[in-house]
PDB file of N, CA and C in Angstrom:
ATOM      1  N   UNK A   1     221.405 119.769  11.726  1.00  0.00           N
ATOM      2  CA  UNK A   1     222.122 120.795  12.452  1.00  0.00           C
ATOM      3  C   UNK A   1     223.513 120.268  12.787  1.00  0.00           C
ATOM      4  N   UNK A   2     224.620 121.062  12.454  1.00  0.00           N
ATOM      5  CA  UNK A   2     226.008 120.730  12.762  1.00  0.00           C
ATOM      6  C   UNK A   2     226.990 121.391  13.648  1.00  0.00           C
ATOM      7  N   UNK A   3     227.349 120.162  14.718  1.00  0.00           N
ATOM      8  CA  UNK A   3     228.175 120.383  15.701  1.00  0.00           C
ATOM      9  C   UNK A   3     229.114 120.955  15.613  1.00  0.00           C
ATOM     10  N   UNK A   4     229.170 122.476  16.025  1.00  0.00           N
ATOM     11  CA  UNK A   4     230.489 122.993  15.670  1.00  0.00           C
ATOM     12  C   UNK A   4     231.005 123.208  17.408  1.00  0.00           C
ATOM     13  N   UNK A   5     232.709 123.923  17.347  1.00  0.00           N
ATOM     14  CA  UNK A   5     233.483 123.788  18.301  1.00  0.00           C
ATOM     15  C   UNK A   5     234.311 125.109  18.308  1.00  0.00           C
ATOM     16  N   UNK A   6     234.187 125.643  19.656  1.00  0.00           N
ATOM     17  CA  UNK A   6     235.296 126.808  19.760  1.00  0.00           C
ATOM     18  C   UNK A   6     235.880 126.489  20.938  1.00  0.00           C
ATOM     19  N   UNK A   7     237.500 126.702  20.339  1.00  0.00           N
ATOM     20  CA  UNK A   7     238.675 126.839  21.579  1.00  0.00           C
ATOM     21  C   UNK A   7     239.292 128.195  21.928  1.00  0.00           C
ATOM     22  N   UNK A   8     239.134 129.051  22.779  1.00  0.00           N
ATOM     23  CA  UNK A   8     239.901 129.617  22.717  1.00  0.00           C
ATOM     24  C   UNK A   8     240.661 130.137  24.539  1.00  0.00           C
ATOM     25  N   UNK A   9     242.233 129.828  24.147  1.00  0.00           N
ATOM     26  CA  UNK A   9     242.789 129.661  25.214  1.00  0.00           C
ATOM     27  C   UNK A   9     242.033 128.361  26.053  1.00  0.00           C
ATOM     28  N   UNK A  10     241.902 128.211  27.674  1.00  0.00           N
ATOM     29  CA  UNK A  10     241.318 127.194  28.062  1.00  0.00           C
ATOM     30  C   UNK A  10     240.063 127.122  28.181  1.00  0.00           C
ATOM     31  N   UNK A  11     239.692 127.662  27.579  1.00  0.00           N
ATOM     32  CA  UNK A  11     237.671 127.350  27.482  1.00  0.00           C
ATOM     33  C   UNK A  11     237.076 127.337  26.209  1.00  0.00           C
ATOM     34  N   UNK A  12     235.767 127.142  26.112  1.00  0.00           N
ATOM     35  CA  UNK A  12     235.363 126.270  24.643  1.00  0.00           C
ATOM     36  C   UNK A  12     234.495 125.942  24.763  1.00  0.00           C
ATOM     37  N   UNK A  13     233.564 125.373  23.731  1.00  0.00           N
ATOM     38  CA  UNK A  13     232.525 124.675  23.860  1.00  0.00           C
ATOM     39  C   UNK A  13     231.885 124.681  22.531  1.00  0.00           C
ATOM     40  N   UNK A  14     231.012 123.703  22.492  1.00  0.00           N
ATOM     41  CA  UNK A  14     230.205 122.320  21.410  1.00  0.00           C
ATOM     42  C   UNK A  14     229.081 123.170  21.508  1.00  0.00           C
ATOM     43  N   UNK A  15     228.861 123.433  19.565  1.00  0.00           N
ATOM     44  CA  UNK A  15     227.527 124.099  20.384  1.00  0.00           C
ATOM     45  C   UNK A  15     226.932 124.281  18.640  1.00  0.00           C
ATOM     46  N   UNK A  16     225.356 124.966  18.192  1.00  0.00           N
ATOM     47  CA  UNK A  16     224.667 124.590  16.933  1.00  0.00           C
ATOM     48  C   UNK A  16     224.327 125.812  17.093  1.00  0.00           C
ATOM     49  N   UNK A  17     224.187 126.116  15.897  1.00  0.00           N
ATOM     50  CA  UNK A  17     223.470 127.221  15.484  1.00  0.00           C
ATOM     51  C   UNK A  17     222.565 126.711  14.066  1.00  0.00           C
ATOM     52  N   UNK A  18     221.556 128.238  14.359  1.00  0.00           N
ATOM     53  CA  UNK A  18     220.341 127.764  13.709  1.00  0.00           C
ATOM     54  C   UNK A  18     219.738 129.161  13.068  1.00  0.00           C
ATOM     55  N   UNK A  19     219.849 129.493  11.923  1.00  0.00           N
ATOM     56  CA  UNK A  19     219.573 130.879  11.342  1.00  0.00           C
ATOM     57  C   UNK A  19     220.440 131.775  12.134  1.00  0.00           C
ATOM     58  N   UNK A  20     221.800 131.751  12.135  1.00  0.00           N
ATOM     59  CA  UNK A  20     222.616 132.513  12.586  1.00  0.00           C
ATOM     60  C   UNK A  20     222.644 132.790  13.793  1.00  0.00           C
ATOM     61  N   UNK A  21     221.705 132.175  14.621  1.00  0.00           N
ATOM     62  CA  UNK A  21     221.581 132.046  16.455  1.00  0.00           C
ATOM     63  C   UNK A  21     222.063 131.278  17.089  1.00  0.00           C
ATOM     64  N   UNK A  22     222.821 131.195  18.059  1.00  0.00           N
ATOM     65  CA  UNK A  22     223.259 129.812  18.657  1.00  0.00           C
ATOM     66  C   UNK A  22     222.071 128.857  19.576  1.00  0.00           C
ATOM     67  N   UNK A  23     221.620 128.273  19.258  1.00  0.00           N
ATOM     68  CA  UNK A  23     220.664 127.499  19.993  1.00  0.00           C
ATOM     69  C   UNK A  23     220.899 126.433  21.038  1.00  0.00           C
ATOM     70  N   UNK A  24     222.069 126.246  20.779  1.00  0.00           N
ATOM     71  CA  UNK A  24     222.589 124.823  21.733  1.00  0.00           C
ATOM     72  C   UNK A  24     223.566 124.794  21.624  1.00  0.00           C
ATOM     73  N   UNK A  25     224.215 124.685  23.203  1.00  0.00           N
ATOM     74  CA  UNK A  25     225.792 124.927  23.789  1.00  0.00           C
ATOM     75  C   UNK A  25     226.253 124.063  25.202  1.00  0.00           C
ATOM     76  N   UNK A  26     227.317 123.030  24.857  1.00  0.00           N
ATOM     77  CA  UNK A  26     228.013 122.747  26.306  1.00  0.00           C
ATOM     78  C   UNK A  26     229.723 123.241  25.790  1.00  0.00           C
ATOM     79  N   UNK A  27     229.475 124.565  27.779  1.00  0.00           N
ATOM     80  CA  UNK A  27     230.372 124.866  27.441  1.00  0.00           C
ATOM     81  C   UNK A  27     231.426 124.153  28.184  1.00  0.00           C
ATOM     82  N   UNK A  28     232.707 124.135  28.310  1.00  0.00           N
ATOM     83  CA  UNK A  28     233.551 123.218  29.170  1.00  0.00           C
ATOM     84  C   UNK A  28     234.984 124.635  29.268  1.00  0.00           C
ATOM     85  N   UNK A  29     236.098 124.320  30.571  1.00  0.00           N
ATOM     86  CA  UNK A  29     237.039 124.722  30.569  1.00  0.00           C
ATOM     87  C   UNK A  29     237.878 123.866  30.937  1.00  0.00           C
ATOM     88  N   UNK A  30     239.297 123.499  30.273  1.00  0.00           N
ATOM     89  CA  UNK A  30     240.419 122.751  30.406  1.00  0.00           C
ATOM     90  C   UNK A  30     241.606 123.310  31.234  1.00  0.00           C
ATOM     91  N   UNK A  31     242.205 122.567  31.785  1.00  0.00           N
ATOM     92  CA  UNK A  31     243.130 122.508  32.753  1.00  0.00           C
ATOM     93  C   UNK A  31     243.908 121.309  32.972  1.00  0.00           C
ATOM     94  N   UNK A  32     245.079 121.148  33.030  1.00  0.00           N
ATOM     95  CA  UNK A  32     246.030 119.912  33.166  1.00  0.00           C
ATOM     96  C   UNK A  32     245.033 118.723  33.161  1.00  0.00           C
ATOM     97  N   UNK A  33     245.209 118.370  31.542  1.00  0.00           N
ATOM     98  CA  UNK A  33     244.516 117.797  30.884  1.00  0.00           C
ATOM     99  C   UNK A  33     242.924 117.401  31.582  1.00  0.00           C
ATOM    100  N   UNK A  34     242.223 117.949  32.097  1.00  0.00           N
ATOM    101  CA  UNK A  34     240.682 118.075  33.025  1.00  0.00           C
ATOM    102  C   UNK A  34     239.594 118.665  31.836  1.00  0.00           C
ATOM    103  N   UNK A  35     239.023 118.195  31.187  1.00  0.00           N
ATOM    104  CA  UNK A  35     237.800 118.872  30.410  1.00  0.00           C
ATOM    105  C   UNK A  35     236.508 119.536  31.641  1.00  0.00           C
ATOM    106  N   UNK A  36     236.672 120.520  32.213  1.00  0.00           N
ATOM    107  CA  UNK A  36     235.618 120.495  33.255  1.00  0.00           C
ATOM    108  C   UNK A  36     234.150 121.374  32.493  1.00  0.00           C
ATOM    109  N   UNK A  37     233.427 120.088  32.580  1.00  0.00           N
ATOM    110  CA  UNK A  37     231.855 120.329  31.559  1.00  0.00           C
ATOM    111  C   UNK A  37     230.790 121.489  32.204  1.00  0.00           C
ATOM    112  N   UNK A  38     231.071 122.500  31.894  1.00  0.00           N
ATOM    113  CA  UNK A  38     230.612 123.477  32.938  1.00  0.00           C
ATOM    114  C   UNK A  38     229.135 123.878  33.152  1.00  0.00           C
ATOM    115  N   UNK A  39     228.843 123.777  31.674  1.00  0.00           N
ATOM    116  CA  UNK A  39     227.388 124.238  31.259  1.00  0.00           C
ATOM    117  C   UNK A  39     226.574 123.546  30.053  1.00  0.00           C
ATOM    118  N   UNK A  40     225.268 122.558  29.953  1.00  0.00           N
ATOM    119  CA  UNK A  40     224.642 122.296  28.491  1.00  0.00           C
ATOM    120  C   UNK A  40     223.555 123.384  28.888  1.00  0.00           C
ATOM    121  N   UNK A  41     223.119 123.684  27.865  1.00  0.00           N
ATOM    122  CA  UNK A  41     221.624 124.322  27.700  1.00  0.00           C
ATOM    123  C   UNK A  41     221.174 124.305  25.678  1.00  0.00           C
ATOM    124  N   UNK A  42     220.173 124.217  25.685  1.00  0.00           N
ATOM    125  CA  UNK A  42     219.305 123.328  24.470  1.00  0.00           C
ATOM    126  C   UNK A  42     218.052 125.045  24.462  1.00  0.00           C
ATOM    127  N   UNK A  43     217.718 125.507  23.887  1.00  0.00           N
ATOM    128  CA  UNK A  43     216.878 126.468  23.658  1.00  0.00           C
ATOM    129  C   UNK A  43     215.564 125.707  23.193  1.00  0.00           C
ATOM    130  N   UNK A  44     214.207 126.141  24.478  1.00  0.00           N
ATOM    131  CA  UNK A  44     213.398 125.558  24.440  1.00  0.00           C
ATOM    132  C   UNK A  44     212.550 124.828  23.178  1.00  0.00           C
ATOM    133  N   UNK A  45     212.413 125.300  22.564  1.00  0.00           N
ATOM    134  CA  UNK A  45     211.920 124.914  21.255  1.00  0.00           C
ATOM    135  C   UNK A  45     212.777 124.036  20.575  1.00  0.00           C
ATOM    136  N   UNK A  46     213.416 122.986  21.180  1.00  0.00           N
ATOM    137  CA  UNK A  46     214.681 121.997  20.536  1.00  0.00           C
ATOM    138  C   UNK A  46     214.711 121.314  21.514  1.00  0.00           C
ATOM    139  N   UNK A  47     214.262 121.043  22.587  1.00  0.00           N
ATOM    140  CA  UNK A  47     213.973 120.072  23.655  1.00  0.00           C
ATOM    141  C   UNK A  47     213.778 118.899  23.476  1.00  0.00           C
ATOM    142  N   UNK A  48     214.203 117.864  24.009  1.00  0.00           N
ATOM    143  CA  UNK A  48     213.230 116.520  23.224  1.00  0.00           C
ATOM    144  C   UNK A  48     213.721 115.871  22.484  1.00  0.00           C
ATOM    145  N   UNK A  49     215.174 116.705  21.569  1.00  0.00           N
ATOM    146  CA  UNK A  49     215.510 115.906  20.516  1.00  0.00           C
ATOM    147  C   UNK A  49     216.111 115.366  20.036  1.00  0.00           C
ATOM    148  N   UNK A  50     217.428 114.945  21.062  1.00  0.00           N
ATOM    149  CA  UNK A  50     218.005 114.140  21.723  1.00  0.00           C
ATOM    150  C   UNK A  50     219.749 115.529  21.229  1.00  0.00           C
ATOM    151  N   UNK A  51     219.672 116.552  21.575  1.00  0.00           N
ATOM    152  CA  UNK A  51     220.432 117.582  20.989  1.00  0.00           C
ATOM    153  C   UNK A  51     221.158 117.761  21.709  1.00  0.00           C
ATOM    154  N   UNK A  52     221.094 118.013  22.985  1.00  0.00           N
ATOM    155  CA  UNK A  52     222.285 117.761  24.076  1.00  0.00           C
ATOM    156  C   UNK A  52     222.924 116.618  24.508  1.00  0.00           C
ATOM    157  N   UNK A  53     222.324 115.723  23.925  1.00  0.00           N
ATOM    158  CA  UNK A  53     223.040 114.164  23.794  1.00  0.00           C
ATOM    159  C   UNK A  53     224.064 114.001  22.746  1.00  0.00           C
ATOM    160  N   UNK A  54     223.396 114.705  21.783  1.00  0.00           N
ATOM    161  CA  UNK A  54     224.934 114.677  20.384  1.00  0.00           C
ATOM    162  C   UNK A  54     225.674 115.933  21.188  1.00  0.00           C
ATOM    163  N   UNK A  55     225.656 116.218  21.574  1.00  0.00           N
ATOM    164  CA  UNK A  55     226.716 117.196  22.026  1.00  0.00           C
ATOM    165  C   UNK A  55     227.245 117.030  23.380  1.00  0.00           C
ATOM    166  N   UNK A  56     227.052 115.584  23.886  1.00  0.00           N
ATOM    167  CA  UNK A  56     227.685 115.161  24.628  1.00  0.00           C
ATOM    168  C   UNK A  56     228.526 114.003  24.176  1.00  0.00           C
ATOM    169  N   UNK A  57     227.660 113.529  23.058  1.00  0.00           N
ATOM    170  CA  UNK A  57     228.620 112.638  22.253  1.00  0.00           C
ATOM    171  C   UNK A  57     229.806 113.220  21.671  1.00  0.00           C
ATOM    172  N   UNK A  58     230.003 114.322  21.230  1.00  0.00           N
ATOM    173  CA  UNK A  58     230.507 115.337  20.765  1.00  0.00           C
ATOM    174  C   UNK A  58     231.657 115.800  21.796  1.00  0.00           C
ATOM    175  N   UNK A  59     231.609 115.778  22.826  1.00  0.00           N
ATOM    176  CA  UNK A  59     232.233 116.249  24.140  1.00  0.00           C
ATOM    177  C   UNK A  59     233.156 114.994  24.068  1.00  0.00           C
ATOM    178  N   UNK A  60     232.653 113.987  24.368  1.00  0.00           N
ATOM    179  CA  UNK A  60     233.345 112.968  25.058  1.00  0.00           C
ATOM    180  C   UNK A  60     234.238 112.288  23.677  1.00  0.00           C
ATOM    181  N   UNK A  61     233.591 112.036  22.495  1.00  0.00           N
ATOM    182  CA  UNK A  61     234.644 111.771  21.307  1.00  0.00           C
ATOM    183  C   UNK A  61     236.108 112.754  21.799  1.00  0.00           C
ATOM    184  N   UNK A  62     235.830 113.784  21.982  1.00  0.00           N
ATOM    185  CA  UNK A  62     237.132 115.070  21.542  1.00  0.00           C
ATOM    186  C   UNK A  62     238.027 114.492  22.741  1.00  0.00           C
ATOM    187  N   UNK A  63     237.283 114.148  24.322  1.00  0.00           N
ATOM    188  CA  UNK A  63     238.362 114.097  25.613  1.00  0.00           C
ATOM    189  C   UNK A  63     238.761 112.660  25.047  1.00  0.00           C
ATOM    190  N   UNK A  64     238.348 111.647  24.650  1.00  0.00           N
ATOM    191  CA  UNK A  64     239.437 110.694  24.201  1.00  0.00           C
ATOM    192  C   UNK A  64     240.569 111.015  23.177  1.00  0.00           C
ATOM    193  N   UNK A  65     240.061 111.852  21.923  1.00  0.00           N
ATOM    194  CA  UNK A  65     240.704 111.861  21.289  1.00  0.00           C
ATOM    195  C   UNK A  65     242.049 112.779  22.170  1.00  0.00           C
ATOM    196  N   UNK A  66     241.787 113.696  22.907  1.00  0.00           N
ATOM    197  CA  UNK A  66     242.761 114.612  23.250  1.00  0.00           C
ATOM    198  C   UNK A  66     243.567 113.846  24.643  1.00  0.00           C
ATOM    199  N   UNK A  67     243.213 112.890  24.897  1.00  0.00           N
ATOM    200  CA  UNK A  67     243.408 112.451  26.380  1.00  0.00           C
ATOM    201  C   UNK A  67     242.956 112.719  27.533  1.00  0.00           C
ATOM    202  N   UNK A  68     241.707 113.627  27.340  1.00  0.00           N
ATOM    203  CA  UNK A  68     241.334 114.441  28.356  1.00  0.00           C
ATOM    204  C   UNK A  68     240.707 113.594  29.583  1.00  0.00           C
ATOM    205  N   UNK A  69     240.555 114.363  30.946  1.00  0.00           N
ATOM    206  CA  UNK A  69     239.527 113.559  31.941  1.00  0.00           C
ATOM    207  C   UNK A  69     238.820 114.491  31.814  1.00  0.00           C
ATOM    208  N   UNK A  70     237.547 114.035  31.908  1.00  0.00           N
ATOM    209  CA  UNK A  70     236.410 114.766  32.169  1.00  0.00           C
ATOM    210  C   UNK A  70     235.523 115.070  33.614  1.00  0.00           C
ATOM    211  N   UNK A  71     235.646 116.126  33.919  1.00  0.00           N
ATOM    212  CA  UNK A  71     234.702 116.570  35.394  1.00  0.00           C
ATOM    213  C   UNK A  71     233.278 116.948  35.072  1.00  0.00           C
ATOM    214  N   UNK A  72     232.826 116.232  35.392  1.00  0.00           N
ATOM    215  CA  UNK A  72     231.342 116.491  35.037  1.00  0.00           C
ATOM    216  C   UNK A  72     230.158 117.639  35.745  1.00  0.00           C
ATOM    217  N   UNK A  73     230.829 118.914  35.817  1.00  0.00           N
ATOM    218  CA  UNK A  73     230.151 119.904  36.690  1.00  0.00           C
ATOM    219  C   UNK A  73     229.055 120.099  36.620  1.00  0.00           C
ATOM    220  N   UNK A  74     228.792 119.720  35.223  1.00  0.00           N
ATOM    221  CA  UNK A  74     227.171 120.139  34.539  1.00  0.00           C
ATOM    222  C   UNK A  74     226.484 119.021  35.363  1.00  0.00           C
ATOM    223  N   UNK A  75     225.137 119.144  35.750  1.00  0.00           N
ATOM    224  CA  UNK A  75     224.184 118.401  36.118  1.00  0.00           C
ATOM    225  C   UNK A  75     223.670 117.144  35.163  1.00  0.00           C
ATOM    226  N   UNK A  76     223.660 118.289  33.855  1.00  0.00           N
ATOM    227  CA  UNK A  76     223.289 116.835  32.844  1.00  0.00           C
ATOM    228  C   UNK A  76     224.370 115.821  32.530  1.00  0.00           C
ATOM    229  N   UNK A  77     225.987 116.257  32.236  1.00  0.00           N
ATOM    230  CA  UNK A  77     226.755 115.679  31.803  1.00  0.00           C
ATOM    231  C   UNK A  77     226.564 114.578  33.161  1.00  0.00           C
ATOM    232  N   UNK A  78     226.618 115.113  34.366  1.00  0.00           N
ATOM    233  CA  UNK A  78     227.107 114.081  35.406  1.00  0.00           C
ATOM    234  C   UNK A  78     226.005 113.132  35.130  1.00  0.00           C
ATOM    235  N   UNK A  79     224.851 113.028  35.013  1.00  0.00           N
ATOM    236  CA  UNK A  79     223.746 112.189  34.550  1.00  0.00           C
ATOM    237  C   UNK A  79     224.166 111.567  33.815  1.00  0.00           C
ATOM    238  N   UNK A  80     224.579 111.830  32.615  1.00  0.00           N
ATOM    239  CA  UNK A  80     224.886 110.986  31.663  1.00  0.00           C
ATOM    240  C   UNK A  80     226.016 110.089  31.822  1.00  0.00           C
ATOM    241  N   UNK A  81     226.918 110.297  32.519  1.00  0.00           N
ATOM    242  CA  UNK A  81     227.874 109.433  33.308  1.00  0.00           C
ATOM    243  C   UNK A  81     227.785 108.582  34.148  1.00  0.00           C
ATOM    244  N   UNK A  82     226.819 109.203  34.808  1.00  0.00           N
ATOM    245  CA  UNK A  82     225.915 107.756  35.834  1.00  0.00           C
ATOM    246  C   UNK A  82     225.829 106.796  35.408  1.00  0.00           C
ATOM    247  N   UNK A  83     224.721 106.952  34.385  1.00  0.00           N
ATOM    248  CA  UNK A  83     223.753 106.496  33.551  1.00  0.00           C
ATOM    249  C   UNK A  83     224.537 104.785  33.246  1.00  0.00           C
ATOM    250  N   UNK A  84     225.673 105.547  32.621  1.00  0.00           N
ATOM    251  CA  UNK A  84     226.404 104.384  31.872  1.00  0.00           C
ATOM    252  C   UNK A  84     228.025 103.985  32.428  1.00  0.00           C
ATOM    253  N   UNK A  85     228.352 103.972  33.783  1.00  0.00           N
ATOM    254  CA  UNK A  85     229.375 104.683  34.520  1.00  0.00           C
ATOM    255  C   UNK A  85     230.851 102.976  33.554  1.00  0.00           C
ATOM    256  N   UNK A  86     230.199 102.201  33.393  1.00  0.00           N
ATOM    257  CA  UNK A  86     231.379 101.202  32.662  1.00  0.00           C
ATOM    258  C   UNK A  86     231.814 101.841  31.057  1.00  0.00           C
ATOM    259  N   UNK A  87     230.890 102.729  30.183  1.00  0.00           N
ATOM    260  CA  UNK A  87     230.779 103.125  29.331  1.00  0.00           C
ATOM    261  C   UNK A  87     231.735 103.939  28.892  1.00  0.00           C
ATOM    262  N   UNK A  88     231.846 105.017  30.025  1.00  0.00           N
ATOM    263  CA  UNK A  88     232.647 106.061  30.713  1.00  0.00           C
ATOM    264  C   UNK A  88     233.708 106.242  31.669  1.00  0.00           C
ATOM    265  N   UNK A  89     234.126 104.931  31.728  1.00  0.00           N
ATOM    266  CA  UNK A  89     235.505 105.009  33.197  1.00  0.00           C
ATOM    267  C   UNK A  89     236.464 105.412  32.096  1.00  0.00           C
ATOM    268  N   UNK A  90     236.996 105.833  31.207  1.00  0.00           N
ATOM    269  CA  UNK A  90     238.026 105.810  30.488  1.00  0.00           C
ATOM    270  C   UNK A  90     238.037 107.341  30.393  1.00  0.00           C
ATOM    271  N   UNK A  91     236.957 108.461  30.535  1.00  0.00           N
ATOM    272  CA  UNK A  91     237.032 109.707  30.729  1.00  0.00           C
ATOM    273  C   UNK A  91     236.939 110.648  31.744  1.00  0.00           C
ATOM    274  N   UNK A  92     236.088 109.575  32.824  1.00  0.00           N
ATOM    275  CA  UNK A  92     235.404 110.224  34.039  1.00  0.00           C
ATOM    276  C   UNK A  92     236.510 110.901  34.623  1.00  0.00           C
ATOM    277  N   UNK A  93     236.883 111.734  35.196  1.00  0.00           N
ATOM    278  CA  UNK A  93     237.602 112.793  36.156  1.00  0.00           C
ATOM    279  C   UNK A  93     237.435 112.042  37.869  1.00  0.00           C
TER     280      UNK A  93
END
């Protein structure tokens, strides 16, 4: 399954589709240079499989590449920032 990406104006988001359905999405909105991670959600039947993790990998590749800081609004993203907080000082918000 492949990570695709929509920008449009300041909001966007990382997200898969699967027989023409979107199944998995973090969405984020930008602001003086701020990636703020607003929303992941994974459609039950895809749980487990480490799918919102590539699409956080996915997230955080793009705010380096773009310079972005990242606000971690989402519950999961902020988890995942915890998790590894030396990993992540170079994006954290």
């Amino acid at each position: 399954m492949e990570i695709q990406k929509r920008l449009d104006d300041n909001k966007g988001s990382f997200f898969i589709e699967k027989d023409g359905r979107q199944v998995a999405e973090l969405d984020f909105i930008i602001s003086e240079n701020v990636l703020d991670a607003i929303h992941t959600g994974v459609r039950s039947e895809l749980e487990g499989q480490g799918i919102a993790g590539r699409l956080f990998d996915e997230m955080v590749k793009f705010a380096r590449e773009k310079g972005y800081k990242v606000k971690p609004s989402c519950p999961y993203i902020d988890v995942k920032f915890k998790r590894d907080p030396e990993g992540f000082k170079d994006v954290v918000y």
